[in-house]
Structure formats: structure tokens, C-alpha cells
Protein backbone atom coordinates (compact mmCIF):
# COMPACT_ATOMS: atom_id res chain seq x y z
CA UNK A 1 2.79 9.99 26.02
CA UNK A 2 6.01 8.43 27.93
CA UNK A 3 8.51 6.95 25.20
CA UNK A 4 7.93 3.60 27.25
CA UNK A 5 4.02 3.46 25.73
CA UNK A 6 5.46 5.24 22.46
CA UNK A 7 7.64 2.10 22.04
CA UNK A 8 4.89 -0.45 22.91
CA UNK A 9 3.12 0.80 20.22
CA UNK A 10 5.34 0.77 17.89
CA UNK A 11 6.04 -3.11 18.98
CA UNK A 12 2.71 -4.18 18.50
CA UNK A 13 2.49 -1.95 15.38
CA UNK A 14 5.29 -4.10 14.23
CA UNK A 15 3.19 -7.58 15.03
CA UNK A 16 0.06 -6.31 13.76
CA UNK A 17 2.25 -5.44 10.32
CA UNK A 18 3.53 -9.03 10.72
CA UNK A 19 -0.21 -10.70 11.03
CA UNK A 20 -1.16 -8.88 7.92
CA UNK A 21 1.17 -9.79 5.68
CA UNK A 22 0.70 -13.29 6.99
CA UNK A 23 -3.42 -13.16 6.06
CA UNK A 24 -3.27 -11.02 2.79
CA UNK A 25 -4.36 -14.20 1.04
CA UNK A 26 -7.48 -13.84 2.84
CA UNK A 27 -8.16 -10.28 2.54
CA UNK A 28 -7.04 -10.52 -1.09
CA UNK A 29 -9.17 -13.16 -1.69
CA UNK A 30 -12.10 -11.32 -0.46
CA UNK A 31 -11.80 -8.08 -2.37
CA UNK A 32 -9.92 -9.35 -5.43
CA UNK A 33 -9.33 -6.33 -7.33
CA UNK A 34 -10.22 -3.79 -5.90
CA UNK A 35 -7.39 -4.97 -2.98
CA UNK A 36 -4.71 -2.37 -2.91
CA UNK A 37 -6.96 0.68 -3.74
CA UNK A 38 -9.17 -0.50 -0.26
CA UNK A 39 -5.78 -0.63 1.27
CA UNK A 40 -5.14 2.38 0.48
CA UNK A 41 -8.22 3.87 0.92
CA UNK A 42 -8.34 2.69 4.28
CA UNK A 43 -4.99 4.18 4.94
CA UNK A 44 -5.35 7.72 3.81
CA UNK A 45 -9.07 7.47 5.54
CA UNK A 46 -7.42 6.33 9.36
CA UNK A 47 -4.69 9.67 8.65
CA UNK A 48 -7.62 11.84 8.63
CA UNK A 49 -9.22 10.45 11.36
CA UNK A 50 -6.12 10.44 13.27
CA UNK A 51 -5.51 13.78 12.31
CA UNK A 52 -9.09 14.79 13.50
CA UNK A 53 -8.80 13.05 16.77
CA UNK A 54 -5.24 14.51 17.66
CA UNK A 55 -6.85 17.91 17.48
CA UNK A 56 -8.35 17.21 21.11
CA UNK A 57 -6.31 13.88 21.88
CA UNK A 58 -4.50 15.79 25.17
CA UNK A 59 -7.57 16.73 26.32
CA UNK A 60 -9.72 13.12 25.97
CA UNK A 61 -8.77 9.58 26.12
CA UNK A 62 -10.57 8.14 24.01
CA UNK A 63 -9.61 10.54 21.12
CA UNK A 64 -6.13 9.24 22.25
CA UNK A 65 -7.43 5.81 21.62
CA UNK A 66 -8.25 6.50 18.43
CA UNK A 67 -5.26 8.20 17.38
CA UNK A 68 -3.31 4.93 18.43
CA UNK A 69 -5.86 2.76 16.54
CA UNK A 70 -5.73 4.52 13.12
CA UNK A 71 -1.56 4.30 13.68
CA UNK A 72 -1.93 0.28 14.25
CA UNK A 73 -4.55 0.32 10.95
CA UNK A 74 -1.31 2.13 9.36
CA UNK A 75 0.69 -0.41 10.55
CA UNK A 76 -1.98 -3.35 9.02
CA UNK A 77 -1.96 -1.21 5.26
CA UNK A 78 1.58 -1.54 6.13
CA UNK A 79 2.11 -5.02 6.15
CA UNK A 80 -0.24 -6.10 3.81
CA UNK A 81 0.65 -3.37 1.02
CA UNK A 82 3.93 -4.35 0.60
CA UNK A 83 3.61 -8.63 0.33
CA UNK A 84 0.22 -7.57 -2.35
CA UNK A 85 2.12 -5.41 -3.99
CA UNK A 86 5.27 -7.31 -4.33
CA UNK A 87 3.36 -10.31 -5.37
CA UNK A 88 1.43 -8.78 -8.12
CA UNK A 89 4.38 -7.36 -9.92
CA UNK A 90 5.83 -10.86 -10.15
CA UNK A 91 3.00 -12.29 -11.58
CA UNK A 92 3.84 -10.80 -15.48
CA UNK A 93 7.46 -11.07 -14.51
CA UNK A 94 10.19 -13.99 -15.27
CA UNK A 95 13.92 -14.01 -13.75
CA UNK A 96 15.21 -12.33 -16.89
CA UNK A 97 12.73 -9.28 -15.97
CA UNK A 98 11.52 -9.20 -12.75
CA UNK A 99 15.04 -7.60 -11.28
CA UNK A 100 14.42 -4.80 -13.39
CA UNK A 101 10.78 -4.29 -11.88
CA UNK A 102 11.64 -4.38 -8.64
CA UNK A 103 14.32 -2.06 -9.13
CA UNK A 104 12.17 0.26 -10.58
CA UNK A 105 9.58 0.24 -8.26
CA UNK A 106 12.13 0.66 -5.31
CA UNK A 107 14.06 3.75 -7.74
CA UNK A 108 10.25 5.49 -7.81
CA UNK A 109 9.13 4.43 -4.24
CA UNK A 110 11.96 5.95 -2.72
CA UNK A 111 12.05 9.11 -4.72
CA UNK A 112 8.36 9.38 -3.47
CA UNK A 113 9.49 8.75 -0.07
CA UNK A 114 11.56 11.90 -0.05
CA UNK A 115 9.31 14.22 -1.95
CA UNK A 116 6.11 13.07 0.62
CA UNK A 117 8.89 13.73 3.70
CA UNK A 118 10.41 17.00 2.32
CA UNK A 119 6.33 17.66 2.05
CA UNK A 120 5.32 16.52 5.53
CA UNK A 121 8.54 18.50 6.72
CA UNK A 122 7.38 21.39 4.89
CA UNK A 123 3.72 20.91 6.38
CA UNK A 124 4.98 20.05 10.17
CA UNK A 125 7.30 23.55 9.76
CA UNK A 126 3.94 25.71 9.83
CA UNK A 127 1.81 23.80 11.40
CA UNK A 128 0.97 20.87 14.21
CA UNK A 129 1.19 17.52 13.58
CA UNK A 130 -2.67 16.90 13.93
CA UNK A 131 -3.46 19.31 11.27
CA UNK A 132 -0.74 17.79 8.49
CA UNK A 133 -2.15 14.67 9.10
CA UNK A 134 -5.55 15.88 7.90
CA UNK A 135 -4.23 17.73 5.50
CA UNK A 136 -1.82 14.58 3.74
CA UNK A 137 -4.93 12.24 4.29
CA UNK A 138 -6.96 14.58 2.30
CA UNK A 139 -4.23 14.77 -0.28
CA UNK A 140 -3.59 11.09 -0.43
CA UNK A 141 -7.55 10.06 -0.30
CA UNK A 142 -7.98 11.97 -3.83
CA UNK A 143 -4.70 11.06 -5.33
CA UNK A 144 -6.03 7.36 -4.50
CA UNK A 145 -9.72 7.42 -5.71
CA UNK A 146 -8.59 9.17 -8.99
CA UNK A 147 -5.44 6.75 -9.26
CA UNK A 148 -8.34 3.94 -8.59
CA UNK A 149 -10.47 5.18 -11.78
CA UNK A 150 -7.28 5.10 -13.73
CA UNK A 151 -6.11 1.74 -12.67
CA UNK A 152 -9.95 0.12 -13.70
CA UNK A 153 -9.74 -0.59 -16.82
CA UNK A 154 -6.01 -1.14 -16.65
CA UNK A 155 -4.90 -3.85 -13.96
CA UNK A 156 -6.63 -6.40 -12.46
CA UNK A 157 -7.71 -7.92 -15.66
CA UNK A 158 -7.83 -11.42 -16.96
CA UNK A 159 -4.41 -12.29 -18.31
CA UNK A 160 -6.22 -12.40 -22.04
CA UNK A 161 -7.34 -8.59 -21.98
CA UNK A 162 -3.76 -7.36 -21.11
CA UNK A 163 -2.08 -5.97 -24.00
CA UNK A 164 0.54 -8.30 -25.65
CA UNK A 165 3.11 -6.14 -24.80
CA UNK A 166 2.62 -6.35 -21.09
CA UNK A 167 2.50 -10.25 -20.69
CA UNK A 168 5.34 -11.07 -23.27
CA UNK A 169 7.35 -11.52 -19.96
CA UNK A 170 4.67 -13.91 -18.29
CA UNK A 171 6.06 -17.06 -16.91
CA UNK A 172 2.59 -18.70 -17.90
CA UNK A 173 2.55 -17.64 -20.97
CA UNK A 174 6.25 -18.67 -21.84
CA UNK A 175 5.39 -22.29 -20.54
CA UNK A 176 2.46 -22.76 -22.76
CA UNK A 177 4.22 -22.04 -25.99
CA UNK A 178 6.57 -24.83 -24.52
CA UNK A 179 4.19 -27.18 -24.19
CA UNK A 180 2.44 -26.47 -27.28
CA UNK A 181 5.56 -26.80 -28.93
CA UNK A 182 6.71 -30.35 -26.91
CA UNK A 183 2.65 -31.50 -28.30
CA UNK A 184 3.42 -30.69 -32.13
CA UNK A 185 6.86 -32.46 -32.13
């Protein structure tokens, strides 16, 4: 591919990141819980596929097609992952916490970052690109399903079933005891 079409693609990757961010309140809404392991499901499922197709992608269009589809779904997980993710960590957070999370989650996301690159490096060294695709998406699709089983029980709960440890920093929670408080006096 000509870096024109390579840069096209990566334009309306760009948009199609956009619209999803934009209409994760719908596609939250619709899958509730189960939201971000979908996402990321779908993800690690479309580098497979990818991978699969770009096997044979110089030698058929539409395998091509395909390959540039399951980068734009990338670019959708993309979009959407990010504005979900960033939204449910500040919903048990206040201002006195809620630095500290994101902080943390940027510390761990980018350490992650460089041990999947130095891993994809590592990968693209001894072989092609199509076949460290598959090989990542594989890796990925069982880290998510069992991180999915482990997460179950865990998030995604009512507010009540959360340990008290975990909401003492809820917003909610603080402006209840307020209230209650402002009713007894």
C-alpha cells in the first residue's frame, strides 16, 4: 500500500476513534457490564483476524479489506476504551483521590505499553507482521477472558456489594452522610 492510502486510513481511523467515544453511552448502555471485556474481546478477536487475513492480503483484495477493517474496529476499541475506562474510575473517586488513580493507571498503562512493544519487537524480529498479530491476539484473547472471570464478581457491582474500603472515596456516598447529617440537625 502507497503511504497516501496508509495515511487515509489512519485519518478515518482517527474519526471512527472520535465517533466512538462520542456514542459509548449507547454501547455502554447496551452491554452494561460486561462493556470493556466485549471491547476488548472484540479487539484481540479483529488482531487475529487481521493477522489471518494478512497471511494472503498481497495476493487478494478482499483479504486486504479485511485487514483495513479489523485496523478501523481497533481504532473503534480505541476510542471507546479509553472515555469507558476513564469514566468508570471516577465514579468511586473524589478530587482528593481521583489524581492519584489516574496517575496510577497511566504509571501501569505505560509500563505495559513498553513491555507489549519490547514484546511485539521481539515477535516482529523473527517473524512477519501477519503472524505476530495472530500470535498477540491469541495472547491477549486469553489474558482477557480469564481477566473477565476475575473481574465478575469484582466490578460492575451495585455500589452496596463493594467492599467498604473501596467506596470510602465515593462522591455519593460522602454527600449522603451530609445530608443525613443537615436532616438530624
Amino acid at each position: 500500500m502507497s503511504s497516501v492510502a496508509i495515511g487515509a486510513i489512519a485519518a478515518i481511523g482517527s474519526i471512527i476513534s472520535a465517533f466512538a467515544s462520542k456514542v459509548q453511552e449507547l454501547y455502554n448502555s447496551k452491554l452494561k457490564n460486561k462493556t470493556l471485556t466485549v471491547t476488548a474481546l472484540l479487539l484481540s478477536i479483529s488482531a487475529i483476524v487481521g493477522g489471518i487475513c494478512g497471511l494472503k492480503a498481497n495476493q487478494y483484495v478482499i483479504l486486504l479489506i479485511i485487514v483495513i477493517v479489523t485496523n478501523l474496529i481497533y481504532n473503534f476499541c480505541y476510542g471507546m476504551y479509553y472515555t469507558i475506562i476513564d469514566k468508570y474510575l471516577k465514579s468511586f473517586a473524589n478530587k482528593k483521590i481521583d489524581t492519584k488513580i489516574f496517575a496510577a493507571k497511566n504509571f501501569f498503562s505505560c509500563i505495559i505499553r513498553v513491555i507489549s512493544g519490547l514484546f511485539a519487537a521481539f515477535l516482529l524480529g523473527r517473524m512477519n507482521t501477519a503472524y505476530s498479530m495472530i500470535i498477540i491476539g491469541v495472547i491477549f484473547t486469553i489474558l482477557y477472558i480469564l481477566m473477565a472471570r476475575y473481574m465478575k464478581n469484582r466490578v460492575g457491582l451495585k455500589p452496596e456489594q463493594y467492599p467498604k474500603d473501596e467506596v470510602k472515596y465515593d462522591e455519593q456516598k460522602s454527600l449522603l452522610n451530609k445530608e443525613k447529617v443537615n436532616d438530624i440537625t
